[in-house]
N, C-alpha and C. Protein backbone atom coordinates (compact mmCIF):
# COMPACT_ATOMS: atom_id res chain seq x y z
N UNK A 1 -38.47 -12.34 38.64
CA UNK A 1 -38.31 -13.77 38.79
C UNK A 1 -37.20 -14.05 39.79
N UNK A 2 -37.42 -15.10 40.80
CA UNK A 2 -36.84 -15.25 41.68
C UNK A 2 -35.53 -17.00 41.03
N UNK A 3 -34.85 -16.95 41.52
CA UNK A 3 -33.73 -18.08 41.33
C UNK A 3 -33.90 -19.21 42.46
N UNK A 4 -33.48 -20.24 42.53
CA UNK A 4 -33.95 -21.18 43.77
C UNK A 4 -32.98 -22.08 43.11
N UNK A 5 -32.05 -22.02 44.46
CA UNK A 5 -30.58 -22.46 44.35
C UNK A 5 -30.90 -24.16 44.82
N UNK A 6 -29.55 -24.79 44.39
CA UNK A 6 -29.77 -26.20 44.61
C UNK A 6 -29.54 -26.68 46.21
N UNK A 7 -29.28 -27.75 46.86
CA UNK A 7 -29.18 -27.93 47.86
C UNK A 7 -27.55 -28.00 48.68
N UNK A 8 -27.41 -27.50 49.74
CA UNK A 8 -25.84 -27.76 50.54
C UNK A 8 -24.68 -27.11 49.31
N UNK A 9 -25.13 -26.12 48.53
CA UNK A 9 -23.91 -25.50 48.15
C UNK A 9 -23.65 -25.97 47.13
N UNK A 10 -24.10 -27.28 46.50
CA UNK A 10 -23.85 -27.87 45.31
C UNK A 10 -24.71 -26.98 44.06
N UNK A 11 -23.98 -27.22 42.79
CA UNK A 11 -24.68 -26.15 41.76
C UNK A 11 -25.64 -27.48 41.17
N UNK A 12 -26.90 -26.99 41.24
CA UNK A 12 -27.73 -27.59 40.24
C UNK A 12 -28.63 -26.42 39.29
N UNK A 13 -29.13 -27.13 38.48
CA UNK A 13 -29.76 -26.32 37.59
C UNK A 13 -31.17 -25.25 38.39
N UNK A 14 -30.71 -24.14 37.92
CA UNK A 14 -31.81 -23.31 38.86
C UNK A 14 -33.23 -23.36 38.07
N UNK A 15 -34.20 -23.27 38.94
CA UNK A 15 -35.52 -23.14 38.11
C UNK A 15 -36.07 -21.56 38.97
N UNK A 16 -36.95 -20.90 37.96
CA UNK A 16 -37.46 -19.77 38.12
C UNK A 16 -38.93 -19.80 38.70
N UNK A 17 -39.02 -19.29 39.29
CA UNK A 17 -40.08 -18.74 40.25
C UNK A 17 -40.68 -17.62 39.96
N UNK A 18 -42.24 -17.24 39.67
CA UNK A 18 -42.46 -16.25 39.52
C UNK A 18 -43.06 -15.52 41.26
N UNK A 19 -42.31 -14.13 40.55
CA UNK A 19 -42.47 -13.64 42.32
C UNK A 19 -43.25 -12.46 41.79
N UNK A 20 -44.30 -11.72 42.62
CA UNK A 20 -45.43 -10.69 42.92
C UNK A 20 -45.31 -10.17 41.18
N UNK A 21 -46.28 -10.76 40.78
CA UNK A 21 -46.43 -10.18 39.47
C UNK A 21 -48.08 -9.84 39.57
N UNK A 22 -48.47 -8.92 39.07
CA UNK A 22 -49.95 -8.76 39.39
C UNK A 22 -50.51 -9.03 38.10
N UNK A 23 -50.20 -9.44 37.36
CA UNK A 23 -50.94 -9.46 35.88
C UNK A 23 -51.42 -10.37 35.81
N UNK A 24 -50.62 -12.13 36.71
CA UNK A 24 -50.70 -13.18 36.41
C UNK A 24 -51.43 -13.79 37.34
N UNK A 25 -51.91 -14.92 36.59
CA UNK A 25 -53.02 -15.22 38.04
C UNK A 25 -51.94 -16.44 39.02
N UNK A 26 -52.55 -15.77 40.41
CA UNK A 26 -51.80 -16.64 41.47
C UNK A 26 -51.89 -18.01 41.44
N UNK A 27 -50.31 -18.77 41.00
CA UNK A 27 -50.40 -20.29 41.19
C UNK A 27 -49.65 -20.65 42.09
N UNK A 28 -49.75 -21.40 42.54
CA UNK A 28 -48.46 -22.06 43.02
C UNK A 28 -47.66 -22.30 42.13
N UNK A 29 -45.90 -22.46 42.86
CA UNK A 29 -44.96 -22.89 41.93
C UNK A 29 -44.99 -23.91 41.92
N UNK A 30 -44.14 -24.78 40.76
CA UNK A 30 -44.21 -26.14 40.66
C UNK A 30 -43.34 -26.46 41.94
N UNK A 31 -43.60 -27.84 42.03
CA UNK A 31 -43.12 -28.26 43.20
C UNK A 31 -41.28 -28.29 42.27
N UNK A 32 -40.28 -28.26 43.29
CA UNK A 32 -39.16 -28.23 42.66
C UNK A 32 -38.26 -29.63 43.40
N UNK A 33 -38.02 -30.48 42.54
CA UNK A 33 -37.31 -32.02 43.05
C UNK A 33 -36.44 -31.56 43.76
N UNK A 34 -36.49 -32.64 45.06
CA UNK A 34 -35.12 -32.56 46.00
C UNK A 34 -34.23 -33.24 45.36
N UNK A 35 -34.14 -34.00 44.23
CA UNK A 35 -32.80 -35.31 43.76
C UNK A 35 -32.89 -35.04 42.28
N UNK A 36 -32.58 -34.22 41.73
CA UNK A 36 -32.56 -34.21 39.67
C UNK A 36 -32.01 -35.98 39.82
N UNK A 37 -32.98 -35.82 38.24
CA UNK A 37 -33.39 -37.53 37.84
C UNK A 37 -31.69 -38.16 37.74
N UNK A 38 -31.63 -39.37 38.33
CA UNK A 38 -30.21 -40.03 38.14
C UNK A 38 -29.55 -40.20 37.01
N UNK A 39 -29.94 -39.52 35.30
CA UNK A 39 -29.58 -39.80 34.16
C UNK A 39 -28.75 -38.62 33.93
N UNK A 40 -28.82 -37.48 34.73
CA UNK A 40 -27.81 -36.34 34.65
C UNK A 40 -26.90 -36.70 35.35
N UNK A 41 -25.64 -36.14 34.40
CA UNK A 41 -24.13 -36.31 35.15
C UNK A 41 -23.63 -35.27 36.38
N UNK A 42 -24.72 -34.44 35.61
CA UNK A 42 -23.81 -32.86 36.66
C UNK A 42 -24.43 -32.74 38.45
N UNK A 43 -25.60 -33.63 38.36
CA UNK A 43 -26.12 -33.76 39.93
C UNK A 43 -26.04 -35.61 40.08
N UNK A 44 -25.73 -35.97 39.55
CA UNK A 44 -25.20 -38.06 40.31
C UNK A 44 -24.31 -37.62 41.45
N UNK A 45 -24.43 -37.92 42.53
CA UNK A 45 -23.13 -37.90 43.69
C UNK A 45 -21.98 -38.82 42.93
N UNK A 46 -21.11 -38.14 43.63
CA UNK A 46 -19.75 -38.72 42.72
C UNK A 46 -19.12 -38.94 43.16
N UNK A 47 -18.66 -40.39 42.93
CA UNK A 47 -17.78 -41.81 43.97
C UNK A 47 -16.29 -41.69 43.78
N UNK A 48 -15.38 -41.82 44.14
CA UNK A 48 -14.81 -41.74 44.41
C UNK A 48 -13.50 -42.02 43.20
N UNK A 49 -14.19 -42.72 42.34
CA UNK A 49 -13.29 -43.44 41.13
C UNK A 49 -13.72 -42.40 39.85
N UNK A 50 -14.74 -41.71 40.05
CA UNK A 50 -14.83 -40.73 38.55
C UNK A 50 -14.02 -39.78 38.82
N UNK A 51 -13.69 -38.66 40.25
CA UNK A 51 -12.81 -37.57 39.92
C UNK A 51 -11.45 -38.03 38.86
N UNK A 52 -11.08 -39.24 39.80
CA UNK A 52 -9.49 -39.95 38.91
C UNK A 52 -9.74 -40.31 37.82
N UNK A 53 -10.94 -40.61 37.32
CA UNK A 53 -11.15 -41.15 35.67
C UNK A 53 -11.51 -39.49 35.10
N UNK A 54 -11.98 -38.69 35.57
CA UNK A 54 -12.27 -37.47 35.08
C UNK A 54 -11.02 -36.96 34.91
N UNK A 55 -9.48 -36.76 35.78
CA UNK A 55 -8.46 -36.34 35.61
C UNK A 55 -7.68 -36.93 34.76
N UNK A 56 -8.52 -38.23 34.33
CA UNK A 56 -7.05 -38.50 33.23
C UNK A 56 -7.70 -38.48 31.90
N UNK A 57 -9.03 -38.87 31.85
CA UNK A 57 -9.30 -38.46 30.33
C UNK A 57 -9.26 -36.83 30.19
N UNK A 58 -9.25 -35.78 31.30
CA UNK A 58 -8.75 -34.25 30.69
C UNK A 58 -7.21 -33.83 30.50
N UNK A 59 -6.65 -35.16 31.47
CA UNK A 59 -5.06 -35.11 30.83
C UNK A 59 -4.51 -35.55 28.98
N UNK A 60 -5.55 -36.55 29.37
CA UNK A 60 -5.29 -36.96 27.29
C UNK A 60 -6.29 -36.23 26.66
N UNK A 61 -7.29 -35.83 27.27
CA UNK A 61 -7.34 -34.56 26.19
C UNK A 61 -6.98 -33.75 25.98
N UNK A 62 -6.04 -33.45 26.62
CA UNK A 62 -5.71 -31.98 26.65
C UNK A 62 -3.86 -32.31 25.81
N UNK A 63 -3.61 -33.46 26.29
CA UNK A 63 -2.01 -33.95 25.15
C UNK A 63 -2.79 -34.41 23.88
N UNK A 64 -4.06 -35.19 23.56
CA UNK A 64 -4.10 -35.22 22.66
C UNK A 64 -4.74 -34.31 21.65
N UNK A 65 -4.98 -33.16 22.59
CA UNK A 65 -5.54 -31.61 21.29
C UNK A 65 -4.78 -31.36 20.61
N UNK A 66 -2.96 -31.35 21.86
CA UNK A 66 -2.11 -30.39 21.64
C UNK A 66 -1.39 -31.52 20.67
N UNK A 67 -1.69 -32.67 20.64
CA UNK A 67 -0.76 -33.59 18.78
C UNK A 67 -1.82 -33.32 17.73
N UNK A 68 -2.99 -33.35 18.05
CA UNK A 68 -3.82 -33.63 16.39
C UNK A 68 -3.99 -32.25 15.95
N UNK A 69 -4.67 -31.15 17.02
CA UNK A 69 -5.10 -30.23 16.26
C UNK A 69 -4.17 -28.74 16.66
N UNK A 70 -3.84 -28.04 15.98
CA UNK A 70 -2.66 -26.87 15.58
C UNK A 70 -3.15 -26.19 16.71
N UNK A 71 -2.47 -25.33 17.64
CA UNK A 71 -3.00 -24.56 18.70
C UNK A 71 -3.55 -23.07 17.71
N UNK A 72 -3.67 -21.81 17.75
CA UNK A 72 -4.22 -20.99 17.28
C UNK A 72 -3.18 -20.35 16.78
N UNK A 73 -1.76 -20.03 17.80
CA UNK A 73 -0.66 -19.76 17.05
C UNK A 73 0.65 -20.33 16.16
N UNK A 74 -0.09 -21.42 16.22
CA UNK A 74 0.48 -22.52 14.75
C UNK A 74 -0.23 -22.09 13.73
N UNK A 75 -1.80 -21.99 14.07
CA UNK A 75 -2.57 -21.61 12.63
C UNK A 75 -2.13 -20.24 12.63
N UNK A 76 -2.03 -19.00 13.06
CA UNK A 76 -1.40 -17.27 12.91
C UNK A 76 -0.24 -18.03 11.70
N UNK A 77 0.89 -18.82 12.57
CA UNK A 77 1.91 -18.73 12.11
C UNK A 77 2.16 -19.76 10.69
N UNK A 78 1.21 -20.57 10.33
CA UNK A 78 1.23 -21.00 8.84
C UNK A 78 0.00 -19.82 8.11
N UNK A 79 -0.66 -19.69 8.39
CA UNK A 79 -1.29 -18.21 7.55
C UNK A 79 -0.08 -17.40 7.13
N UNK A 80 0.79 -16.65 8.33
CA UNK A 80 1.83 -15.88 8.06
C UNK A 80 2.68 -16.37 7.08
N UNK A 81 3.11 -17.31 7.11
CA UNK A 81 4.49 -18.12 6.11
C UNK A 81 3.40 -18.25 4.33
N UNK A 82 2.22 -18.61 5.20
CA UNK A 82 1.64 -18.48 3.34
C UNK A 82 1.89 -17.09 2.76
N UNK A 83 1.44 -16.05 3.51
CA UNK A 83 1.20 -14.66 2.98
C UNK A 83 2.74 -14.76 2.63
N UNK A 84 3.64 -14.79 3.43
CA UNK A 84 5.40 -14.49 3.18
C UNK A 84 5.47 -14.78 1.91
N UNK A 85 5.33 -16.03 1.63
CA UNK A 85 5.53 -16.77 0.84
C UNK A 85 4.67 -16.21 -0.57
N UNK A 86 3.62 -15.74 -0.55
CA UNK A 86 2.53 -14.58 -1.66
C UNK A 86 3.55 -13.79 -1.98
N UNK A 87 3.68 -12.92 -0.46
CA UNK A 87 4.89 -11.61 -0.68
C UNK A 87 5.76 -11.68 -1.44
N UNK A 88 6.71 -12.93 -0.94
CA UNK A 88 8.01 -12.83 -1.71
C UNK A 88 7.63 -13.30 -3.25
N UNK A 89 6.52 -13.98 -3.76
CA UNK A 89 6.55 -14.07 -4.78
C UNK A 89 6.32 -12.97 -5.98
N UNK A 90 5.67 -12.21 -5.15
CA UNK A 90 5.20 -10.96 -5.72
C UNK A 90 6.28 -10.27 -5.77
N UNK A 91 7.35 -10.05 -4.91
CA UNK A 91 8.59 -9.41 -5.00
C UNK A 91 9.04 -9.80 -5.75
N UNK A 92 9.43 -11.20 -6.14
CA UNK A 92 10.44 -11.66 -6.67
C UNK A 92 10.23 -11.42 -8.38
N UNK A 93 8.87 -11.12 -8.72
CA UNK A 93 7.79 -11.24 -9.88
C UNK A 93 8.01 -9.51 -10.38
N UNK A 94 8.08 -8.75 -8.99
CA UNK A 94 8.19 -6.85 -9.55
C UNK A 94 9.70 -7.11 -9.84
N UNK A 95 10.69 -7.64 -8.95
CA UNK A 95 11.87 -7.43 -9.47
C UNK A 95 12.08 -7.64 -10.54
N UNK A 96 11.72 -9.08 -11.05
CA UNK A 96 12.43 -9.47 -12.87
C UNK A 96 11.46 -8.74 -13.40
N UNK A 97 10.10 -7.88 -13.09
CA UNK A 97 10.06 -6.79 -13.86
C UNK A 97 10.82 -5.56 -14.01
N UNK A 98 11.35 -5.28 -13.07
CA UNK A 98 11.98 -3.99 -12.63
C UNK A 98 13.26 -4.78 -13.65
N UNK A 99 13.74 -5.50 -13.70
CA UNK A 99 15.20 -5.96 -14.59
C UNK A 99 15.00 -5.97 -15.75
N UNK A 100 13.87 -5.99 -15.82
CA UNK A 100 13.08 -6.57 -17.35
C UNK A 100 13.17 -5.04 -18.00
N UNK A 101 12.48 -3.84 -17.11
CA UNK A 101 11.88 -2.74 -17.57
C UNK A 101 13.82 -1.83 -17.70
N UNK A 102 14.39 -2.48 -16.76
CA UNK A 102 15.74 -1.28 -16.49
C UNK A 102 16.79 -1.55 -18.12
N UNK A 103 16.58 -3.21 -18.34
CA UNK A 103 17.07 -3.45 -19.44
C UNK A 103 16.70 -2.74 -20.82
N UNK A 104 15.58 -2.48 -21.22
CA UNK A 104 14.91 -2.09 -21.74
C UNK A 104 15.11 -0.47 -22.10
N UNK A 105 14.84 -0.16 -20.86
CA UNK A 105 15.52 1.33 -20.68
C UNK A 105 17.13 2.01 -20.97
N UNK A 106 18.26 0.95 -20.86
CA UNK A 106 18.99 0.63 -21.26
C UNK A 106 19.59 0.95 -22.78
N UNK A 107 18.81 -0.41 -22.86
CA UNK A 107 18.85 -0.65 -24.71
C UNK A 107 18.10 0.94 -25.48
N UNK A 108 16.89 1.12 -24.81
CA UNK A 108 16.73 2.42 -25.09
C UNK A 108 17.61 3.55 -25.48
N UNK A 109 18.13 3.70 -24.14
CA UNK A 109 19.30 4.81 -23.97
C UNK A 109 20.35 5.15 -24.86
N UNK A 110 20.94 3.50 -25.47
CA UNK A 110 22.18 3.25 -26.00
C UNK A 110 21.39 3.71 -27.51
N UNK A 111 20.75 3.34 -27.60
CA UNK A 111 20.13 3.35 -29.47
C UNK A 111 19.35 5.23 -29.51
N UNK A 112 19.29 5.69 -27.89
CA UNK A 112 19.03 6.96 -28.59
C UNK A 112 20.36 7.69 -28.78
N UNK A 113 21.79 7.70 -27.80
CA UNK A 113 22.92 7.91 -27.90
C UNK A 113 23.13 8.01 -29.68
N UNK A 114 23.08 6.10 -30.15
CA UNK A 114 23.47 5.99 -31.49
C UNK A 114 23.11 6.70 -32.02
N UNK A 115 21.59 7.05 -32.56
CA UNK A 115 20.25 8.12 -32.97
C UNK A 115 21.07 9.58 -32.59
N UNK A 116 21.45 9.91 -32.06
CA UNK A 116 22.34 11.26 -31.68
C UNK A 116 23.42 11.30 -32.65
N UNK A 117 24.00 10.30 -32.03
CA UNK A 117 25.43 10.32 -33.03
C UNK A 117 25.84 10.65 -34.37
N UNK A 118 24.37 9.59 -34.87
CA UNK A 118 24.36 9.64 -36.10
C UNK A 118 23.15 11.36 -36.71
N UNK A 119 22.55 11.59 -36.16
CA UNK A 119 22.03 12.54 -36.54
C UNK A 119 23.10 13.89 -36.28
N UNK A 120 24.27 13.79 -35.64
CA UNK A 120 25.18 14.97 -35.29
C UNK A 120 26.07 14.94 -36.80
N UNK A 121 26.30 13.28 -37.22
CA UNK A 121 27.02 13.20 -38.43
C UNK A 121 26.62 13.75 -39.45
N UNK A 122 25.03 13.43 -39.31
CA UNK A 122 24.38 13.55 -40.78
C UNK A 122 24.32 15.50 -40.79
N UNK A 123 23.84 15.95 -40.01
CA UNK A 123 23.76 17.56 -39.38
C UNK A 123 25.40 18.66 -40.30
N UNK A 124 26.31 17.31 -39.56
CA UNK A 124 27.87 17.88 -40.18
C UNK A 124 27.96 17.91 -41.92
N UNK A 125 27.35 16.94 -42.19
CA UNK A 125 27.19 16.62 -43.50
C UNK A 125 26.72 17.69 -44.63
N UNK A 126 25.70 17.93 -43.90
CA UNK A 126 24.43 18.90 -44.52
C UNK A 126 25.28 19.97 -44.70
N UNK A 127 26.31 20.85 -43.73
CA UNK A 127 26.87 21.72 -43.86
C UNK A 127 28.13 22.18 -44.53
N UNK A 128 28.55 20.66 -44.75
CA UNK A 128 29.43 20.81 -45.65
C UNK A 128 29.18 20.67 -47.17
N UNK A 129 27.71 19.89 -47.25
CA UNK A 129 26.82 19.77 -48.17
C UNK A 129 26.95 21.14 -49.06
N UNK A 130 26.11 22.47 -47.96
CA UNK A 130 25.81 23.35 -48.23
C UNK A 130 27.08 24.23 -48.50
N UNK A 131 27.88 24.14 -48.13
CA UNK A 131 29.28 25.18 -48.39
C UNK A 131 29.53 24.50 -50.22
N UNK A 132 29.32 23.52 -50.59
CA UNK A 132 29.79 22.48 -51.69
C UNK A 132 28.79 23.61 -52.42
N UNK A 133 27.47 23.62 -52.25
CA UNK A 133 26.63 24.14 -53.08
C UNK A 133 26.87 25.41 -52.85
N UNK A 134 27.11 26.60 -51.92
CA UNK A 134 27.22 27.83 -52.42
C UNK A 134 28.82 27.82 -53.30
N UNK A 135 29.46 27.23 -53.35
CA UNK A 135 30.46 27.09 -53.94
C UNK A 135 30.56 27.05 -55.59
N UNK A 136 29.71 25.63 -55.60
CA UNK A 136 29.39 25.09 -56.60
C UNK A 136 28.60 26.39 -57.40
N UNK A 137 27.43 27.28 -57.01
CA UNK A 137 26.50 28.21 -57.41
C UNK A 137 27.46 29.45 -57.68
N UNK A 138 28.38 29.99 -56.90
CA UNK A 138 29.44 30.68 -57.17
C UNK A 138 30.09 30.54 -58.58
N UNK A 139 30.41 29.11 -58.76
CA UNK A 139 31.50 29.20 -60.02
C UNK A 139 30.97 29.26 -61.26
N UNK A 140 29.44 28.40 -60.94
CA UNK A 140 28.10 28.72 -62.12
C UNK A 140 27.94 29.84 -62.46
N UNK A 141 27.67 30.61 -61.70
CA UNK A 141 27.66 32.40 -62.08
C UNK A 141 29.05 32.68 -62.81
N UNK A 142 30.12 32.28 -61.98
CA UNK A 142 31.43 32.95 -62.87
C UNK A 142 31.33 32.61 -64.10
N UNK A 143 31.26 31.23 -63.98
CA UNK A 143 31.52 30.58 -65.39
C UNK A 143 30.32 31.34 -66.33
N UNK A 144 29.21 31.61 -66.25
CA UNK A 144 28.23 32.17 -66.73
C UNK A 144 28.79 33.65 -66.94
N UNK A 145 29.39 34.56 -66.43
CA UNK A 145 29.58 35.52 -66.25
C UNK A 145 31.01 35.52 -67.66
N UNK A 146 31.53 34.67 -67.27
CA UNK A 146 33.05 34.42 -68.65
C UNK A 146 31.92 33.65 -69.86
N UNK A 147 31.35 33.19 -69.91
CA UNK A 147 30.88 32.81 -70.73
C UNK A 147 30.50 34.20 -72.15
N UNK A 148 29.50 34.84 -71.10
CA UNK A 148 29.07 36.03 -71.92
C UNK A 148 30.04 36.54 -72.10
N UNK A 149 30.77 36.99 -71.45
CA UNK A 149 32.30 38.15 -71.75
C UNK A 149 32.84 37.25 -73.14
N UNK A 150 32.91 35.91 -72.77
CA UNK A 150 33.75 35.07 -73.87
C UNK A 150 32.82 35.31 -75.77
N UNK A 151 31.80 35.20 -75.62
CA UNK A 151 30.64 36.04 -76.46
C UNK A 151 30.94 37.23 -76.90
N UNK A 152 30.88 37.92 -75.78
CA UNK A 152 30.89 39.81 -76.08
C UNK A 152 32.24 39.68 -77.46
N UNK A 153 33.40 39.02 -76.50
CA UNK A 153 34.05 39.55 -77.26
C UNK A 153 34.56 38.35 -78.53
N UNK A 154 33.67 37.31 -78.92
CA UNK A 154 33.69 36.79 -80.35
C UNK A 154 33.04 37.61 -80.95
N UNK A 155 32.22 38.22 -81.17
CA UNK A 155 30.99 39.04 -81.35
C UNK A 155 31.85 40.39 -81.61
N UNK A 156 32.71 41.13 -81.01
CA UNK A 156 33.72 42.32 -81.26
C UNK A 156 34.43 41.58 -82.07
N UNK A 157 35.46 40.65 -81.93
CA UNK A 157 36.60 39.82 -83.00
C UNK A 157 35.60 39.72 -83.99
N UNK A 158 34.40 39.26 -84.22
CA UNK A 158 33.83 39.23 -85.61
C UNK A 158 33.13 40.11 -86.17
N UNK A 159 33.39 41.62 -85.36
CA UNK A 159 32.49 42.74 -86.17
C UNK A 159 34.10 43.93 -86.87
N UNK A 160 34.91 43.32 -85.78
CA UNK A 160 36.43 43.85 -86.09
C UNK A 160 36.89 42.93 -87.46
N UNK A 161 36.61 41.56 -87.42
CA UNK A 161 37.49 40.98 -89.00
C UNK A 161 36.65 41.51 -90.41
N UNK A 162 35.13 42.04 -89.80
CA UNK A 162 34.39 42.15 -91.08
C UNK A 162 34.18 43.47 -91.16
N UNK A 163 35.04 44.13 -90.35
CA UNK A 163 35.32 45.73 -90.89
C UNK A 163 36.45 45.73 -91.04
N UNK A 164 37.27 45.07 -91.42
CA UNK A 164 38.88 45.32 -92.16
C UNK A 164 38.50 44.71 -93.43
């Protein structure tokens, strides 16, 4: 397909041409207008008062994009401050956990210390416990041991008064 440019250098809309195709049967091309219809803007000859009306409504459009609507790195940069703003909450949320969990750990620590302490007392206890009782089991035997002797010999004093 061939292109068929507009006239004197000006851009108009190109129309296509079919060139040596053998499949298709030979037509002529349409005839192609010397003047596109006067209701298009982009081929109207253009007087002298639209370039200057064209330059100032692309001047206020272009100041009034840049007041109503955020350029692309206004929108980057409120996305960013939201996420910051996620971030730090999330930080701020692990920390008073992390204070939460260190306290904790803490109180832990101190009550296993106590739990020590007191199990080192009770430990001391037991052993002095146990010295009390081999002690105590010691004097049971003695005393058991004088007991019988104290026997044996009522038992001699009363086989001695009833043989005199």
């Amino acid at each position: 397909m061939e292109l068929i440019g507009g006239q004197q250098g000006k851009s108009t809309p190109a129309q296509t041409v079919p060139s040596q195709v053998s499949s298709l049967p030979t037509r002529s091309p349409p005839p192609v207008p010397r003047h596109p219809p006067p209701s298009s803007p982009q081929t109207a000859p253009p007087s002298t008062a639209e370039p200057e009306k064209r330059r100032e409504q692309k001047g206020k459009g272009v100041a009034d994009a840049s007041k109503t609507r955020p350029t692309r790195e206004e929108d980057d940069l409120t996305v960013a401050r939201k996420k910051l703003l996620v971030e730090e909450e999330a930080r701020k949320s692990a920390e008073s956990s992390s204070e939460g969990y260190q306290k904790q750990a803490e109180e832990q620590a101190k009550l296993l210390r106590e739990a020590n302490a007191e199990l080192k007392k009770t430990q001391e206890q037991v052993l002095v416990l146990k010295k009390h009782l081999e002690e105590t089991q010691r004097l049971r035997e003695r005393a058991e041991k004088l007991k019988e002797q104290a026997e044996k010999a009522k038992i001699e004093s009363e086989k001695d008064v009833n043989f005199h």
